[in-house]
C-alpha atoms as a PDB file:
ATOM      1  CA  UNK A   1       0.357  18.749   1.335  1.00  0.00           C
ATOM      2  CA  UNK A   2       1.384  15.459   0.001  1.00  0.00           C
ATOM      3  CA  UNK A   3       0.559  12.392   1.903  1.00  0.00           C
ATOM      4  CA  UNK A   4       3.340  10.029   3.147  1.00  0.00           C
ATOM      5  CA  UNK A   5       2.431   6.732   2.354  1.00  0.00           C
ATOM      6  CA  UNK A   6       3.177   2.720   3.238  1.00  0.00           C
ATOM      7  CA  UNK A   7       1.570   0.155   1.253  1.00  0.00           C
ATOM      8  CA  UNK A   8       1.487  -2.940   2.830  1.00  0.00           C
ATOM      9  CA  UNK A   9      -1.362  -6.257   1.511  1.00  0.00           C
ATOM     10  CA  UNK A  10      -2.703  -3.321  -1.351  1.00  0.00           C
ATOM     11  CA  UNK A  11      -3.852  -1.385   1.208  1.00  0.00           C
ATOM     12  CA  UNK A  12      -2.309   2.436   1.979  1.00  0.00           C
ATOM     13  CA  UNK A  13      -1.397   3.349   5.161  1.00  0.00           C
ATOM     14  CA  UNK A  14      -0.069   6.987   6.387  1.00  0.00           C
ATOM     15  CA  UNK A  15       2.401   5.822   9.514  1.00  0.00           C
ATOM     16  CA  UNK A  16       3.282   9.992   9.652  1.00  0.00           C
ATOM     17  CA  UNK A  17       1.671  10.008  13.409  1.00  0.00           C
ATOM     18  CA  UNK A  18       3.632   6.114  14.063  1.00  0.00           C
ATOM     19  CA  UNK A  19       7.423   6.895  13.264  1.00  0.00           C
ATOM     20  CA  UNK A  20       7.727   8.074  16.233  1.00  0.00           C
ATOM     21  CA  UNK A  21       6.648   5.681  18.234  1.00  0.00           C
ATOM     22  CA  UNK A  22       7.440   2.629  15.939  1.00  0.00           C
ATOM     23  CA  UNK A  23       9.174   0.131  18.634  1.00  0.00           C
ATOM     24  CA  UNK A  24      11.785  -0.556  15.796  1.00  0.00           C
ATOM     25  CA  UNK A  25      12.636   2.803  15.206  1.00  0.00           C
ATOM     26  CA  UNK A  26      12.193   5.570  13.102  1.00  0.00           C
ATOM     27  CA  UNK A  27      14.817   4.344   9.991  1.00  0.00           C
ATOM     28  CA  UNK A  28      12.489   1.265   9.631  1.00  0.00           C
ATOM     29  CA  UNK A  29       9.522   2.862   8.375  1.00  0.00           C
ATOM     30  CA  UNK A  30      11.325   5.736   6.855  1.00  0.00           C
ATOM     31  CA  UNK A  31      13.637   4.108   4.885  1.00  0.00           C
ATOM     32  CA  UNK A  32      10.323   1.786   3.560  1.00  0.00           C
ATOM     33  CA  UNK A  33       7.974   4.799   2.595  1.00  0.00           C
ATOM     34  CA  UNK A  34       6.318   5.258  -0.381  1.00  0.00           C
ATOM     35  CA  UNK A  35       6.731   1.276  -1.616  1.00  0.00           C
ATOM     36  CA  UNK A  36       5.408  -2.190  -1.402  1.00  0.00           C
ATOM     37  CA  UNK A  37       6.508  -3.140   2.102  1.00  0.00           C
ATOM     38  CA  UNK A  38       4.321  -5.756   2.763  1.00  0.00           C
ATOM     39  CA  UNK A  39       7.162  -8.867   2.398  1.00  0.00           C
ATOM     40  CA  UNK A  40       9.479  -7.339   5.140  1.00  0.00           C
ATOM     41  CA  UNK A  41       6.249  -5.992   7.349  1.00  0.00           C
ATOM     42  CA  UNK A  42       5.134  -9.549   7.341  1.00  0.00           C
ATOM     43  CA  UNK A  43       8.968 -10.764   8.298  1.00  0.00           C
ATOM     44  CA  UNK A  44       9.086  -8.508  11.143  1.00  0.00           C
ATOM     45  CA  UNK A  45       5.313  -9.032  12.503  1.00  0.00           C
ATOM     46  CA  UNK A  46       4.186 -12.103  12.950  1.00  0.00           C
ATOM     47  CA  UNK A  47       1.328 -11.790  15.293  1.00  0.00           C
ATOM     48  CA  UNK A  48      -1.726 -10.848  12.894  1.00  0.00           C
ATOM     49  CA  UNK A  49      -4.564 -10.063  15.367  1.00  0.00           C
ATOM     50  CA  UNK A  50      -2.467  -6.741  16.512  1.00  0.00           C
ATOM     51  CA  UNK A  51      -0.796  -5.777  13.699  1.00  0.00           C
ATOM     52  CA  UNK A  52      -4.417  -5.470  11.960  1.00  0.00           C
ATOM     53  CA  UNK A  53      -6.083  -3.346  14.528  1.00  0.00           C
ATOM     54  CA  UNK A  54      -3.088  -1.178  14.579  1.00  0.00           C
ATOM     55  CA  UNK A  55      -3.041  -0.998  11.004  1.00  0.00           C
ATOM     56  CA  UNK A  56      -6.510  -0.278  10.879  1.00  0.00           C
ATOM     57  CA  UNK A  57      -5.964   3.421  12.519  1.00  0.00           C
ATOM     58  CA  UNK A  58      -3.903   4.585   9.888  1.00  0.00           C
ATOM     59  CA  UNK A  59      -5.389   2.975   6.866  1.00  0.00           C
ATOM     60  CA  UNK A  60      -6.373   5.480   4.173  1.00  0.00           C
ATOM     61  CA  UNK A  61      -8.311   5.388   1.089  1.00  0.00           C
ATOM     62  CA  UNK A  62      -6.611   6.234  -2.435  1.00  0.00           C
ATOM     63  CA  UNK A  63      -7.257   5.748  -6.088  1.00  0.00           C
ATOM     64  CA  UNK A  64      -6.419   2.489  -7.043  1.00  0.00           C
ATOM     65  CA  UNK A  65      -5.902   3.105 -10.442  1.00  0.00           C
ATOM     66  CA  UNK A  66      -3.863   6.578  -9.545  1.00  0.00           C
ATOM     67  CA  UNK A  67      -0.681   4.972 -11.679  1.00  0.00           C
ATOM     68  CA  UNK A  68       1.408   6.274  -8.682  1.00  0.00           C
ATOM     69  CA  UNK A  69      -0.318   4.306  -6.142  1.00  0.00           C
ATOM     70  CA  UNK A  70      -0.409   1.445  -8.738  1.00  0.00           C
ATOM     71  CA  UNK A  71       3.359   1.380  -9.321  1.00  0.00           C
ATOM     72  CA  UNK A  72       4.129   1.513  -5.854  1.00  0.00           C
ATOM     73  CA  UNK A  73       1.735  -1.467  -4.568  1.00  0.00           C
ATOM     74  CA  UNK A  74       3.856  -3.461  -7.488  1.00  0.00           C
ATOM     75  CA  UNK A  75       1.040  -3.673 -10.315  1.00  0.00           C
ATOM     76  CA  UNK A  76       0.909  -2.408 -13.442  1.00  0.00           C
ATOM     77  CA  UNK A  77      -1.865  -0.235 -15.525  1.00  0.00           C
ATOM     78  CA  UNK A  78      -2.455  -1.474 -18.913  1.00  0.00           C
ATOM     79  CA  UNK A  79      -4.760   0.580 -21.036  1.00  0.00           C
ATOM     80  CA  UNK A  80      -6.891  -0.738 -24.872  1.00  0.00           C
ATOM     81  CA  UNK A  81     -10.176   0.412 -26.581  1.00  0.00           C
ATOM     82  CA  UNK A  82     -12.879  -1.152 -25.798  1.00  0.00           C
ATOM     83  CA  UNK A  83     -15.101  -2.056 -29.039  1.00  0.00           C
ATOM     84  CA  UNK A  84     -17.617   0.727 -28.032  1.00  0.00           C
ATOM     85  CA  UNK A  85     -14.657   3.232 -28.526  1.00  0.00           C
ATOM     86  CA  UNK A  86     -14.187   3.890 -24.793  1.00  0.00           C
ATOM     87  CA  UNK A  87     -10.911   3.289 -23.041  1.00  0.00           C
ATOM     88  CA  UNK A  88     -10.493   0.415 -21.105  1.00  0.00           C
ATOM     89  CA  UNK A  89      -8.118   0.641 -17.871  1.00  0.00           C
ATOM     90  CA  UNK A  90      -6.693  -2.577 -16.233  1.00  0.00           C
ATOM     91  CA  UNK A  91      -4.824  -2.382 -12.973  1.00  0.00           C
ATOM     92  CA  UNK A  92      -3.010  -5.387 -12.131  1.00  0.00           C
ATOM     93  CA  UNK A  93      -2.217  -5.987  -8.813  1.00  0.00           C
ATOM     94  CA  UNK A  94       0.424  -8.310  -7.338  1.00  0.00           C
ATOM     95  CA  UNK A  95      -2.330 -10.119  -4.768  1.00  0.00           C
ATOM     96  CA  UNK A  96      -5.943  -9.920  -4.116  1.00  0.00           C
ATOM     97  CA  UNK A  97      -6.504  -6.835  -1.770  1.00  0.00           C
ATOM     98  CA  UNK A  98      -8.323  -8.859   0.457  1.00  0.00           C
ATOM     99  CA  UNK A  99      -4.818 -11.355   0.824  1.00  0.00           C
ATOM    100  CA  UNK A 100      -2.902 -10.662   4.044  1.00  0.00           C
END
């Protein structure tokens, strides 16, 4: 079974257990999964303190340089040989994961 994912500050959250109980309803976060929602998450919640803890319940880990997860946290994955013949993967992310 496929996860359902947010991505919001390059982190991954599943909200799955949330839409039903997200105070600005259901079309919000359903109409935002599976992309970079961070801008309009930070528009709409502007206290930090309990948007983090809540956030913190439904934060999951993924492969950061899964090119799915990549694309959808808006960086890119650039690939070149390395001069020891390996391959060399770059993920570029739009912010720091750390940046909230």
């Amino acid at each position: 079974m496929k996860r359902r994912l947010w991505y919001i500050g390059n982190r991954a959250y599943d909200l799955t257990a949330w839409i039903a109980r997200h105070p600005g309803g259901r079309d919000a976060l359903l109409q935002t999964e599976g992309t970079d929602c961070t801008e309009l998450f930070r528009a709409y919640h502007l206290m930090r303190t309990p948007t983090e803890v809540l956030l913190a319940r439904y934060e999951v880990a993924i492969d950061a340089s899964d090119p799915e997860h990549v694309e959808a946290m808006g960086g890119t994955i650039s690939a070149g040989d390395t001069p020891g013949g390996g391959l060399t993967v770059v993920v570029d992310l739009a912010a720091p994961r750390g940046a909230q």
